[in-house]
PDB file of N, CA and C in Angstrom:
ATOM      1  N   UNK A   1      94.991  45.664 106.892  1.00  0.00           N
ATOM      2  CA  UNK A   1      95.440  45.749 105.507  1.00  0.00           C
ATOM      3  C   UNK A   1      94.298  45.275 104.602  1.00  0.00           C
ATOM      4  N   UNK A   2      93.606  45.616 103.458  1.00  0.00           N
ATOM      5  CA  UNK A   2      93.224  45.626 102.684  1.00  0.00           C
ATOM      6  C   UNK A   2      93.449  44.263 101.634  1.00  0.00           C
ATOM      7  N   UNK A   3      92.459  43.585 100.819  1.00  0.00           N
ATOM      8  CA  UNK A   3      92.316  42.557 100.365  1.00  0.00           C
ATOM      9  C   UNK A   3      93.210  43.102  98.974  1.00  0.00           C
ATOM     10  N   UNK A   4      93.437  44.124  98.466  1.00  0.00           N
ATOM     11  CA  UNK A   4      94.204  44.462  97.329  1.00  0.00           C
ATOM     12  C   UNK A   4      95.769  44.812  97.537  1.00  0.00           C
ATOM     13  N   UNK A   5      95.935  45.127  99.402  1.00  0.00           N
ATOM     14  CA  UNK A   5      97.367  45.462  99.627  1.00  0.00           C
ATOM     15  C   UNK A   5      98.105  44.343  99.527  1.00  0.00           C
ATOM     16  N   UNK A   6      96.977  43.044 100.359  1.00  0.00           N
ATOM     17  CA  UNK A   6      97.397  41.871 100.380  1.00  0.00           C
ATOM     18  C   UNK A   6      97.876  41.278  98.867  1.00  0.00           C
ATOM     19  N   UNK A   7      97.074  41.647  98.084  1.00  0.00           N
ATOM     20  CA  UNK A   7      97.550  41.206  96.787  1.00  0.00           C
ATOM     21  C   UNK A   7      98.723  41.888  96.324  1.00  0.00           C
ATOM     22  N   UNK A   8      99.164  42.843  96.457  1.00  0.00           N
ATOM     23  CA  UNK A   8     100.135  43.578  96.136  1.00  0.00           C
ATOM     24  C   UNK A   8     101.496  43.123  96.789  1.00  0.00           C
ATOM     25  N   UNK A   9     101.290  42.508  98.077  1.00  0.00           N
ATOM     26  CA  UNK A   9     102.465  41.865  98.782  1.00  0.00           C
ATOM     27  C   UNK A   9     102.258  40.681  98.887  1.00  0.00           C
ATOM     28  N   UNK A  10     101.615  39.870  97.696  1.00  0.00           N
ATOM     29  CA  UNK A  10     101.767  38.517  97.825  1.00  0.00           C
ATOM     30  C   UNK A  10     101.318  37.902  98.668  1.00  0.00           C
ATOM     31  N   UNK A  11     100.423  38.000  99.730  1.00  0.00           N
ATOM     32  CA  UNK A  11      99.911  37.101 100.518  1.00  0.00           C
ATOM     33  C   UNK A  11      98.507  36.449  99.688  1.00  0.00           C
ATOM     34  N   UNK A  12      97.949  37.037  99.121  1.00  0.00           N
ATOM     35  CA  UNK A  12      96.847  36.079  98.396  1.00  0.00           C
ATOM     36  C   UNK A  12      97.213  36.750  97.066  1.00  0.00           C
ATOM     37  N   UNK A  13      97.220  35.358  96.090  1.00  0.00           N
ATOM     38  CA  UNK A  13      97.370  35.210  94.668  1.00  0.00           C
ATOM     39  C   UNK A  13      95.956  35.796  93.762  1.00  0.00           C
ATOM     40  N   UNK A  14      97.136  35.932  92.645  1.00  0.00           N
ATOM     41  CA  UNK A  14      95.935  36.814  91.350  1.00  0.00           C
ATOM     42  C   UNK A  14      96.707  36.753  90.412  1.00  0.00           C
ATOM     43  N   UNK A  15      95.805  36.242  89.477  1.00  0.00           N
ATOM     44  CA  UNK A  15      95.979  36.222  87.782  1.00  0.00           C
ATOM     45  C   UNK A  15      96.709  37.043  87.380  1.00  0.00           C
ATOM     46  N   UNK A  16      97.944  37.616  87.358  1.00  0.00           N
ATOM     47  CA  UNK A  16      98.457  38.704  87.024  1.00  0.00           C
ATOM     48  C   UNK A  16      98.254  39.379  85.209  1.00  0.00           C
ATOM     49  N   UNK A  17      97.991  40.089  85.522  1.00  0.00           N
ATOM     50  CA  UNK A  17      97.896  40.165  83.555  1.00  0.00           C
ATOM     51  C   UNK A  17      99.664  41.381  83.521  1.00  0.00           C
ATOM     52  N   UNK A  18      99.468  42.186  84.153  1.00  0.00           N
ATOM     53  CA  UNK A  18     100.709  43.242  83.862  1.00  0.00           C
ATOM     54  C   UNK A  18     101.120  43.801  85.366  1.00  0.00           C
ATOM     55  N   UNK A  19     102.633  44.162  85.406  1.00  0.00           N
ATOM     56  CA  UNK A  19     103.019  44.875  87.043  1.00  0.00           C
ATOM     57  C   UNK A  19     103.920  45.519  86.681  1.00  0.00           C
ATOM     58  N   UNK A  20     104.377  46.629  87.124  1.00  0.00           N
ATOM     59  CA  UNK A  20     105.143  47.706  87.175  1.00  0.00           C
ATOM     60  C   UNK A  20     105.138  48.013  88.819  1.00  0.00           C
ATOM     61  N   UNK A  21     106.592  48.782  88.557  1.00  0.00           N
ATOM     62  CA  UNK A  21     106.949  49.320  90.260  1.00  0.00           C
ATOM     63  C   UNK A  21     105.979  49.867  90.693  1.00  0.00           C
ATOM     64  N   UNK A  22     104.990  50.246  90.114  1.00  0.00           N
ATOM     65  CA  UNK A  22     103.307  51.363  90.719  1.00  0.00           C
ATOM     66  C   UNK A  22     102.227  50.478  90.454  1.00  0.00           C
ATOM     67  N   UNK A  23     102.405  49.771  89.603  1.00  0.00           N
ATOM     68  CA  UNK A  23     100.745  49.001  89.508  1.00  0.00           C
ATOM     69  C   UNK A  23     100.444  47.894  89.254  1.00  0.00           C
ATOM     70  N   UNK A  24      99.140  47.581  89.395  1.00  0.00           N
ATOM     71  CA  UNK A  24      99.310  45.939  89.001  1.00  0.00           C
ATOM     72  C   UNK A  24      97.873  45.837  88.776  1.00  0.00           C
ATOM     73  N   UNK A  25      97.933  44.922  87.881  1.00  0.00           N
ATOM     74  CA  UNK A  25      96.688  44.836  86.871  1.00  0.00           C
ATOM     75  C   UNK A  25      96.558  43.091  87.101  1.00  0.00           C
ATOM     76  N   UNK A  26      95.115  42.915  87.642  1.00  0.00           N
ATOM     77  CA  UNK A  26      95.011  40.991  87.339  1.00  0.00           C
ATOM     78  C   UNK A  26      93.370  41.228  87.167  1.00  0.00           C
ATOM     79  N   UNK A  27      93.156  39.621  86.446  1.00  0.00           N
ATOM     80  CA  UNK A  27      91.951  39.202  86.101  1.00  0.00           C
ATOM     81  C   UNK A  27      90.975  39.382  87.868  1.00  0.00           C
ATOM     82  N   UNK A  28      89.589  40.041  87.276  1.00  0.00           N
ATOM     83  CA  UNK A  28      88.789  39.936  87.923  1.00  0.00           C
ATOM     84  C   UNK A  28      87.981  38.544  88.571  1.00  0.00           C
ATOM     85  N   UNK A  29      87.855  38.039  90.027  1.00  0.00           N
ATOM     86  CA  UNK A  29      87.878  37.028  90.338  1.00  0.00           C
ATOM     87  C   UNK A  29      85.628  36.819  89.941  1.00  0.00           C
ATOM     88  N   UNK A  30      85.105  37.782  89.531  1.00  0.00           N
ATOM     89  CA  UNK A  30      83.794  37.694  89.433  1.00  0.00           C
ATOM     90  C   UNK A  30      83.644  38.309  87.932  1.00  0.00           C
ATOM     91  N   UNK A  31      83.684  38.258  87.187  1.00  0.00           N
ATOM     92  CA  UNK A  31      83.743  38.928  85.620  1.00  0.00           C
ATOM     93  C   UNK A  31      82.430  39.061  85.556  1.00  0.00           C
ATOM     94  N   UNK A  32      82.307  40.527  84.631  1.00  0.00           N
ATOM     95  CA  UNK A  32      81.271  41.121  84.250  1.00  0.00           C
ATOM     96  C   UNK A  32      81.561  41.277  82.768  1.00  0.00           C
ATOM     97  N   UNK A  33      82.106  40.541  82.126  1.00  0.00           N
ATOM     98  CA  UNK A  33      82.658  40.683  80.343  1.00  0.00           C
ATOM     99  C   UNK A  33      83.537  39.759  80.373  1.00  0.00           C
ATOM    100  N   UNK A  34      83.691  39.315  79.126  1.00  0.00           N
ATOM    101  CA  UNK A  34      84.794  38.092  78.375  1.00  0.00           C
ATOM    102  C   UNK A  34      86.033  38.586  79.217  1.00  0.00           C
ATOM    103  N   UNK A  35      86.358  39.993  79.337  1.00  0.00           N
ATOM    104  CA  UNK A  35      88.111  40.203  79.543  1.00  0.00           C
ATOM    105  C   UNK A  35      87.548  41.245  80.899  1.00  0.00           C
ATOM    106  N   UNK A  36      88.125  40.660  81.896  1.00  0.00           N
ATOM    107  CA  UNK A  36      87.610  42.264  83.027  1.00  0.00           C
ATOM    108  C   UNK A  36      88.791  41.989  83.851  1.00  0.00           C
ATOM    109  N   UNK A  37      89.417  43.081  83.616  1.00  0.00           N
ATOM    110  CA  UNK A  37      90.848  43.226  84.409  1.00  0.00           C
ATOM    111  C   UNK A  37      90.838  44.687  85.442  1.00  0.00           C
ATOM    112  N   UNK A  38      91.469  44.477  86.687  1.00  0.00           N
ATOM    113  CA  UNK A  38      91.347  44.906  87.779  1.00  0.00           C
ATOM    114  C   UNK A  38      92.810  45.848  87.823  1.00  0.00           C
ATOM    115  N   UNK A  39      92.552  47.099  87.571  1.00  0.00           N
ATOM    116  CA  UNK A  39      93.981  47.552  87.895  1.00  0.00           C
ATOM    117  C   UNK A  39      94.128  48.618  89.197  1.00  0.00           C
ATOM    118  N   UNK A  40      95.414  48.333  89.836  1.00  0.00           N
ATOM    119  CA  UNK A  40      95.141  49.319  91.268  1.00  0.00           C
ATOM    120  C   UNK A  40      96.599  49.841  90.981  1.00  0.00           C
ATOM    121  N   UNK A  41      96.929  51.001  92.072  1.00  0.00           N
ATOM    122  CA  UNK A  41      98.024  51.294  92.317  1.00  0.00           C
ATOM    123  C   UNK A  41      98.913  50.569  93.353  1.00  0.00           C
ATOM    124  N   UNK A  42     100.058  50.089  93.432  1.00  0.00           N
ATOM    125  CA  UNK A  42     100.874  49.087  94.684  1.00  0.00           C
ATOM    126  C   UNK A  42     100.272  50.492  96.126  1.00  0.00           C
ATOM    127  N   UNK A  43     100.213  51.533  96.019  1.00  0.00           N
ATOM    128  CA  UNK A  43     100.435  51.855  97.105  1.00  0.00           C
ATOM    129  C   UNK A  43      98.914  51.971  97.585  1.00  0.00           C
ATOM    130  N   UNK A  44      98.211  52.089  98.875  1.00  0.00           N
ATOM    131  CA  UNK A  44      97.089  52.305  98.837  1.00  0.00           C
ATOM    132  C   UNK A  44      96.632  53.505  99.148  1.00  0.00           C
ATOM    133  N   UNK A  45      95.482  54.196  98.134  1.00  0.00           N
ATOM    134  CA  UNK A  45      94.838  54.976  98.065  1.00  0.00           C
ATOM    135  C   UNK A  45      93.439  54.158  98.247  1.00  0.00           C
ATOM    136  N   UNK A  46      92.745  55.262  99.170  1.00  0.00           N
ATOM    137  CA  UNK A  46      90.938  54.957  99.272  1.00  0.00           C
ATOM    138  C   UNK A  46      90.508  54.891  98.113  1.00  0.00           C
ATOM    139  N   UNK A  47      90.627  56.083  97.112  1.00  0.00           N
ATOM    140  CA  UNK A  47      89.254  56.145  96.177  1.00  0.00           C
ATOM    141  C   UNK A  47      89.917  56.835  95.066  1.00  0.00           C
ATOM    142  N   UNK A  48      89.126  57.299  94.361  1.00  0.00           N
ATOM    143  CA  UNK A  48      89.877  57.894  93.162  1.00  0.00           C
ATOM    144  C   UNK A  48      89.366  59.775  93.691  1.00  0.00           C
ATOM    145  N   UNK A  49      88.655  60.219  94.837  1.00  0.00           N
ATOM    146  CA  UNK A  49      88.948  61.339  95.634  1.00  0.00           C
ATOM    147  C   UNK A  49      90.070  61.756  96.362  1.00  0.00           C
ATOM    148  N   UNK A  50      91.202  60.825  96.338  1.00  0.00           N
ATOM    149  CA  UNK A  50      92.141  61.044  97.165  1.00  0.00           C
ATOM    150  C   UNK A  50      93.281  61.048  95.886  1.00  0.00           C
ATOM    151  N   UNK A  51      93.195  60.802  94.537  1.00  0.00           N
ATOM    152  CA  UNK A  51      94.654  60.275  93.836  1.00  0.00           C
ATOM    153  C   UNK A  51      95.095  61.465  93.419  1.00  0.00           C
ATOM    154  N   UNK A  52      96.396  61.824  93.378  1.00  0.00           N
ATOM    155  CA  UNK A  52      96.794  63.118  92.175  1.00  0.00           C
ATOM    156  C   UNK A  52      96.626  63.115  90.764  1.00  0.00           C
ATOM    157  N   UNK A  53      96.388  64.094  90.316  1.00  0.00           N
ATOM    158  CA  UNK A  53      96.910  63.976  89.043  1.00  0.00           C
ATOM    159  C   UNK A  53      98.145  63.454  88.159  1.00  0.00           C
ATOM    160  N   UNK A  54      99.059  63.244  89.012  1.00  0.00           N
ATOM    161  CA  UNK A  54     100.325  62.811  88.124  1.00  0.00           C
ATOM    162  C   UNK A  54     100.186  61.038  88.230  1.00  0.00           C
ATOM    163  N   UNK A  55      99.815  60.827  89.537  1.00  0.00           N
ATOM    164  CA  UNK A  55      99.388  59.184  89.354  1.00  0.00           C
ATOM    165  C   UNK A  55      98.580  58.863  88.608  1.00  0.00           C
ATOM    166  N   UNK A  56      97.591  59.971  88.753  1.00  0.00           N
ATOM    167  CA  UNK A  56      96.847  59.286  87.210  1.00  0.00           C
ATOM    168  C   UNK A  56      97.017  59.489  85.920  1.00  0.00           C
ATOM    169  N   UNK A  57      97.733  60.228  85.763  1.00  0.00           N
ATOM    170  CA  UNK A  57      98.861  60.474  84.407  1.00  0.00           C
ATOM    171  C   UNK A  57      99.468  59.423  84.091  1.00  0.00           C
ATOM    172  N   UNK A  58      99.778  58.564  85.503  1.00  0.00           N
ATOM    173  CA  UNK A  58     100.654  57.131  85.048  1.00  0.00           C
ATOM    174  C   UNK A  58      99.808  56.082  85.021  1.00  0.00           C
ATOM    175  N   UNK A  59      98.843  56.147  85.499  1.00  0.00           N
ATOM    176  CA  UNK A  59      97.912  54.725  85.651  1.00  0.00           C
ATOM    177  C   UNK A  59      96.681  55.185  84.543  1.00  0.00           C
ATOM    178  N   UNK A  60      97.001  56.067  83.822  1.00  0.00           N
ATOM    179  CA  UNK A  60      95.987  56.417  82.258  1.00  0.00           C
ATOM    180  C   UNK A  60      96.833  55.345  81.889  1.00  0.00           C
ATOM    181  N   UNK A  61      98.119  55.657  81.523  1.00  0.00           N
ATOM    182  CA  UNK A  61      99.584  55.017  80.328  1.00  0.00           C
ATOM    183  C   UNK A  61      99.567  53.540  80.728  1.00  0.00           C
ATOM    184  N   UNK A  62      99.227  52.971  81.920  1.00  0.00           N
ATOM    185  CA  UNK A  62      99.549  51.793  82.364  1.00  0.00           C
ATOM    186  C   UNK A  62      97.922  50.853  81.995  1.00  0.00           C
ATOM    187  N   UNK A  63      96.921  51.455  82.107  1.00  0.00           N
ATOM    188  CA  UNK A  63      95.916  51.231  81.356  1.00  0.00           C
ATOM    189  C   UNK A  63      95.653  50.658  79.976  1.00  0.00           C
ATOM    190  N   UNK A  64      96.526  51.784  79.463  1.00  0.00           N
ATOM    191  CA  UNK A  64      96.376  51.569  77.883  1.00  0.00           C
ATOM    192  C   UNK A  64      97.182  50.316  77.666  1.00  0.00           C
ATOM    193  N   UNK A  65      98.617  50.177  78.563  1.00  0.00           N
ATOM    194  CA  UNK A  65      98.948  49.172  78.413  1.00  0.00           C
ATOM    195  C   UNK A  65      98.014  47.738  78.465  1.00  0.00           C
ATOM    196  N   UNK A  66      97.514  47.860  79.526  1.00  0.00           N
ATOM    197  CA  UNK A  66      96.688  46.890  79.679  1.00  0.00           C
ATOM    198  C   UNK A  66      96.034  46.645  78.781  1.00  0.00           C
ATOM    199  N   UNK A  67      94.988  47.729  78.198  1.00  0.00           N
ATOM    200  CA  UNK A  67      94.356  47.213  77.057  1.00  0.00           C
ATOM    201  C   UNK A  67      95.119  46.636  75.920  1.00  0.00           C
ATOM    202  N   UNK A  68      96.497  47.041  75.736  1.00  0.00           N
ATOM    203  CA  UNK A  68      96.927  46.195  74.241  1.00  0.00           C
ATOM    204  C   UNK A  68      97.470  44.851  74.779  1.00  0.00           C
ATOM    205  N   UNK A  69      97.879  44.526  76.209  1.00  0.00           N
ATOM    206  CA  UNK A  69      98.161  43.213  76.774  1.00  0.00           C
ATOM    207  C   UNK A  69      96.728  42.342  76.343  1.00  0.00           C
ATOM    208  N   UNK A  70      95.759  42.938  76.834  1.00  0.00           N
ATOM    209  CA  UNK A  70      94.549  41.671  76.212  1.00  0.00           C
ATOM    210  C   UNK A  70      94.026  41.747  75.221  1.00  0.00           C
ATOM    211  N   UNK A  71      94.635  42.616  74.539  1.00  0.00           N
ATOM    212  CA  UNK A  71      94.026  42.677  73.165  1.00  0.00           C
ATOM    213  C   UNK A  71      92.511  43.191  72.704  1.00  0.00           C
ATOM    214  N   UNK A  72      92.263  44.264  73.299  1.00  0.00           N
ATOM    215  CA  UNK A  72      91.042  44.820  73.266  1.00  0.00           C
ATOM    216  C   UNK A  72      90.983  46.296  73.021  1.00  0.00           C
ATOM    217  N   UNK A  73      92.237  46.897  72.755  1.00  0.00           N
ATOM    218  CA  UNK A  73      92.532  48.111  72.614  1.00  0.00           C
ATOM    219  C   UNK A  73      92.168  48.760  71.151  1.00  0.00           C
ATOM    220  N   UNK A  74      91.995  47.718  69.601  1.00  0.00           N
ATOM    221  CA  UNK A  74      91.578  48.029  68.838  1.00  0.00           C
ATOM    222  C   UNK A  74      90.131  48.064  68.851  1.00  0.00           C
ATOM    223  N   UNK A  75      89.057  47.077  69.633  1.00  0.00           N
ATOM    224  CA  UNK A  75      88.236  46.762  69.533  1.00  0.00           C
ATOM    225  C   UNK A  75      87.194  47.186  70.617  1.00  0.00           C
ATOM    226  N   UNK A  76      88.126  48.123  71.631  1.00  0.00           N
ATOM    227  CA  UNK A  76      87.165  48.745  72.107  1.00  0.00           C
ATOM    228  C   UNK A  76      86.986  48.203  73.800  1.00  0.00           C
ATOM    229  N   UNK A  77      86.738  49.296  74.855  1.00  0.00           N
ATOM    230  CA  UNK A  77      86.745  48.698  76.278  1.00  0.00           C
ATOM    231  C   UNK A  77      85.956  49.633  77.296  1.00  0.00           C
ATOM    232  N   UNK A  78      85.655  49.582  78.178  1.00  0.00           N
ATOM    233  CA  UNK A  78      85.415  49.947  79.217  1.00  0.00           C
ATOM    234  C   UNK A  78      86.507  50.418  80.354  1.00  0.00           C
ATOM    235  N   UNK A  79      86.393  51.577  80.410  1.00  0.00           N
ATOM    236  CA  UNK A  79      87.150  51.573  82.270  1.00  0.00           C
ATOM    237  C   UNK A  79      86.316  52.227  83.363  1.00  0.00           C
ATOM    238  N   UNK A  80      86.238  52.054  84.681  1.00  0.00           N
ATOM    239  CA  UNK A  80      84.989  52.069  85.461  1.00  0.00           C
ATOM    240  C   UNK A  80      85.967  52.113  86.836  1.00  0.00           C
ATOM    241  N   UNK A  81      85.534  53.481  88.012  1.00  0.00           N
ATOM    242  CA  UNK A  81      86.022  53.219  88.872  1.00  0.00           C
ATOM    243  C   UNK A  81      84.690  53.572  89.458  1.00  0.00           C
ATOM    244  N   UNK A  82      85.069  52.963  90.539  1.00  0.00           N
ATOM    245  CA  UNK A  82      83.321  53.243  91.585  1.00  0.00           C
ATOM    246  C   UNK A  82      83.701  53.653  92.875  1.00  0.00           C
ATOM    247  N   UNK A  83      83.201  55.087  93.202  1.00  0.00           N
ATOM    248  CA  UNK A  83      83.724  55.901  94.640  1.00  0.00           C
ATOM    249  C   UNK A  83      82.648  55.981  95.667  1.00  0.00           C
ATOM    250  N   UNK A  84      82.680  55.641  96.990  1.00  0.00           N
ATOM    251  CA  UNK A  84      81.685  55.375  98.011  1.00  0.00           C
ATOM    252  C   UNK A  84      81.015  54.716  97.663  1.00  0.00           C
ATOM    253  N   UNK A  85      80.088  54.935  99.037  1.00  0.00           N
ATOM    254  CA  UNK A  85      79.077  53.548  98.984  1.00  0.00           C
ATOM    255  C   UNK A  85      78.113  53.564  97.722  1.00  0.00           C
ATOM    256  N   UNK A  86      77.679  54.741  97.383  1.00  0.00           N
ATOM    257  CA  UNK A  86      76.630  55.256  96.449  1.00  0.00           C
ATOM    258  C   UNK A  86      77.348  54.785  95.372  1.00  0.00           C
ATOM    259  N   UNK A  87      78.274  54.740  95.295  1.00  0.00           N
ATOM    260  CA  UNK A  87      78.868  54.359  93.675  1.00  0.00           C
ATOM    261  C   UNK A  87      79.379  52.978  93.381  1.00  0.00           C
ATOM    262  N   UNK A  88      79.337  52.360  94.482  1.00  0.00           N
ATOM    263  CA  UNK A  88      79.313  50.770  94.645  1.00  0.00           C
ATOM    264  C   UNK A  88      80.643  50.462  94.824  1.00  0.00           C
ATOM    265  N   UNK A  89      81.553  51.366  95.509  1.00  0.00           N
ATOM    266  CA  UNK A  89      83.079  50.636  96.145  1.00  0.00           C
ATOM    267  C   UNK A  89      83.011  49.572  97.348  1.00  0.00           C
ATOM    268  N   UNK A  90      83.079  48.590  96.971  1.00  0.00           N
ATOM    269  CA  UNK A  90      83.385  47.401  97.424  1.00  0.00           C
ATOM    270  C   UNK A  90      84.477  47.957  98.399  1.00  0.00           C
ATOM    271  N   UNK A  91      85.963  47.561  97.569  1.00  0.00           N
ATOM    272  CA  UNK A  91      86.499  47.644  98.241  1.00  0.00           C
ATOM    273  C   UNK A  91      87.461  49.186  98.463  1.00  0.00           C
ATOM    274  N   UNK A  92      88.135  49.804  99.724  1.00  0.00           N
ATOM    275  CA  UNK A  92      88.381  50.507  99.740  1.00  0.00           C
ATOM    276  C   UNK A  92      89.873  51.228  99.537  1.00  0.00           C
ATOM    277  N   UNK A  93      90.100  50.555  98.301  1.00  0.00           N
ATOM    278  CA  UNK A  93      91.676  50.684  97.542  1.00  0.00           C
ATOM    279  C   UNK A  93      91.295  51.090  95.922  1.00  0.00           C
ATOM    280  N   UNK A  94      91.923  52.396  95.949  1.00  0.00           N
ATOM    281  CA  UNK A  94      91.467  52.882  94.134  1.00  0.00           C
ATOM    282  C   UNK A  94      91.791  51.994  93.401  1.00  0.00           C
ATOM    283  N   UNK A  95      91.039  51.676  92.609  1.00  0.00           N
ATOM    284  CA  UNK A  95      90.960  50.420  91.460  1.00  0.00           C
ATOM    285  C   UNK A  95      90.013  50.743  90.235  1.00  0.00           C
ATOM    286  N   UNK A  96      90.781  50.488  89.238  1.00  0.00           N
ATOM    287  CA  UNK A  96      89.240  50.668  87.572  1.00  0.00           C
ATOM    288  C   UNK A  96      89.086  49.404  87.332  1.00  0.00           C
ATOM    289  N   UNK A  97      88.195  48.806  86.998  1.00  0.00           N
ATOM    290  CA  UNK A  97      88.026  48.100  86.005  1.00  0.00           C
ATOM    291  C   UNK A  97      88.042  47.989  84.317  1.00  0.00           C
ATOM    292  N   UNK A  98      88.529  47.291  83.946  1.00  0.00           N
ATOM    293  CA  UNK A  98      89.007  47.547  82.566  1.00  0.00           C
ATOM    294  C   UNK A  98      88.244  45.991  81.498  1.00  0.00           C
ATOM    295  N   UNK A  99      86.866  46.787  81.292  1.00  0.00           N
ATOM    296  CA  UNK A  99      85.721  45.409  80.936  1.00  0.00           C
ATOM    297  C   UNK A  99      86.112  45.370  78.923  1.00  0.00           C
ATOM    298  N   UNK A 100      85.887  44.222  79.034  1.00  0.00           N
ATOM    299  CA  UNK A 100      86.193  44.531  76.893  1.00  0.00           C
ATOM    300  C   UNK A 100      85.743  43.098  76.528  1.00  0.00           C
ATOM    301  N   UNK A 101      86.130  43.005  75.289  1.00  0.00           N
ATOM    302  CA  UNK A 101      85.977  41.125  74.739  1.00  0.00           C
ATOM    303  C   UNK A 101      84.424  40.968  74.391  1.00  0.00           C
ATOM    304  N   UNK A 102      83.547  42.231  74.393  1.00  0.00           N
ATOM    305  CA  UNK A 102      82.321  42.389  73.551  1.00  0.00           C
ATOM    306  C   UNK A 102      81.670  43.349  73.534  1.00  0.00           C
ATOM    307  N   UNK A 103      80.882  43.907  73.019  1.00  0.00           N
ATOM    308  CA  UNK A 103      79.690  44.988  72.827  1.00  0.00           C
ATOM    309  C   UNK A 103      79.221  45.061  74.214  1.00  0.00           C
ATOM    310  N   UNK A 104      79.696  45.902  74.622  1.00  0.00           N
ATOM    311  CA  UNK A 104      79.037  46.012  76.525  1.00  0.00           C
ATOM    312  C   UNK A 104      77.839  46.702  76.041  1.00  0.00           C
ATOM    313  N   UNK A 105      77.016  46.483  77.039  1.00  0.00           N
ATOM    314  CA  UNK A 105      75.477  46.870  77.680  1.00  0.00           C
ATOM    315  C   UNK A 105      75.642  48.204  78.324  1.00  0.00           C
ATOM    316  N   UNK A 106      74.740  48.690  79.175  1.00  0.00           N
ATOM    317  CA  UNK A 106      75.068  49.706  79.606  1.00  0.00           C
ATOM    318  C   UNK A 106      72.979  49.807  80.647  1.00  0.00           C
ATOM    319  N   UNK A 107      73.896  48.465  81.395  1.00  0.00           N
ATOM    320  CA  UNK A 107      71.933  48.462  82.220  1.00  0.00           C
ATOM    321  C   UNK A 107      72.322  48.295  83.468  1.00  0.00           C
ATOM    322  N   UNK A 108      73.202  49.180  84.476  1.00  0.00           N
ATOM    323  CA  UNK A 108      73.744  49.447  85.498  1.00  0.00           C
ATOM    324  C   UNK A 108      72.351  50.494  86.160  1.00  0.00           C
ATOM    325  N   UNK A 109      71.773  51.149  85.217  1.00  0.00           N
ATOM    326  CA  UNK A 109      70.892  51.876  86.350  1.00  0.00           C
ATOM    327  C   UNK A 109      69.651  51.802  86.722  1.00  0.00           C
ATOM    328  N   UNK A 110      69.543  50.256  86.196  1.00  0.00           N
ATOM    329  CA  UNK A 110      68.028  49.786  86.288  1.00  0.00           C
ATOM    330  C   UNK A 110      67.416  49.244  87.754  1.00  0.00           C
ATOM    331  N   UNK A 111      68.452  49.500  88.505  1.00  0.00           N
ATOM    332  CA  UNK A 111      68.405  49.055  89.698  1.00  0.00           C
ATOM    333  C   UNK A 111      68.651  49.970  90.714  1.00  0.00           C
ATOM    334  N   UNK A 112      68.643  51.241  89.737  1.00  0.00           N
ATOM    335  CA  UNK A 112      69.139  52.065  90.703  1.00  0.00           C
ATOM    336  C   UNK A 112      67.822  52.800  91.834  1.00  0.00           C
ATOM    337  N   UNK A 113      68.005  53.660  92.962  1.00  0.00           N
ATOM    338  CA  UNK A 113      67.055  54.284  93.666  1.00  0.00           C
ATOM    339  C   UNK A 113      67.097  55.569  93.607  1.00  0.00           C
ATOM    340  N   UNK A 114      66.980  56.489  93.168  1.00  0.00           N
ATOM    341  CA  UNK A 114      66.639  57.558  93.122  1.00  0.00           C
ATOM    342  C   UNK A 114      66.503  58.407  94.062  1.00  0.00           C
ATOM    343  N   UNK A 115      68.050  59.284  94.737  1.00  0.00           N
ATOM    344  CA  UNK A 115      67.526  60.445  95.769  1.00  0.00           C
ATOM    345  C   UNK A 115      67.452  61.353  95.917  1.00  0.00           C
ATOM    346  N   UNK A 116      66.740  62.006  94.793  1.00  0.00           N
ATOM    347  CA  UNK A 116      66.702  63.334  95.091  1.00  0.00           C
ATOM    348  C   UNK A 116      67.503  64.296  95.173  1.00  0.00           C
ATOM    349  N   UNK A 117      68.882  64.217  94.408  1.00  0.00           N
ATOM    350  CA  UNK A 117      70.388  64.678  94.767  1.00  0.00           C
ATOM    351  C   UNK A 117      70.366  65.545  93.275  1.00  0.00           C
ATOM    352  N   UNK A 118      69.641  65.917  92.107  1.00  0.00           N
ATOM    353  CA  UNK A 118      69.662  66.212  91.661  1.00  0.00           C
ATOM    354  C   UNK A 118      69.686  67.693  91.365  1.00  0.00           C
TER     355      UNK A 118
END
């Protein structure tokens, strides 16, 4: 089982910010911004290559929620999912990040390597 299923069934705790019968949204345990909230679906999906469209029809709406729960929805946010290794999925349960609470940067590819995939 997965470090996010576990969270989903209560065996290891998390900041909850918002939960619904499908999702659940908590504070990021490594923040990359003032507000960085972690939202997944309860059920597990790998990646965001595997989700339907209608789940993500609901986890757009559950999003937005999120953003007016922390209060960053007038002022502006980030959402960020990262698929395979190349795209930096950690872990392997669909999840966005939802970064806000200042003027984000945007210096993610300064580190990047270059392969030729172009």
């Amino acid at each position: 089982m997965c470090l996010f299923c576990k969270i989903v069934n209560k065996e290891i705790p998390a900041n909850v910010i918002l939960e619904n019968d499908e999702f659940l949204a908590f504070h990021d345990i490594n923040p990359k911004a003032p507000v960085h909230i972690l939202v997944i679906p309860k059920v597990h999906i790998d990646s965001f290559n595997e989700v339907d469209g209608s789940m993500m029809q609901k986890m757009t709406e559950f999003i937005q929620d999120v953003s007016k729960e922390v209060h960053i929805n007038k002022s502006g946010y980030r959402v960020i999912t990262n698929i395979g290794d190349n795209g930096g999925q950690e872990i392997k349960h669909l999840h966005f990040h939802v970064l806000g609470g200042a003027k984000l940067k945007w210096e993610h590819f300064s580190d990047s390597d270059p392969q030729g995939h172009f």
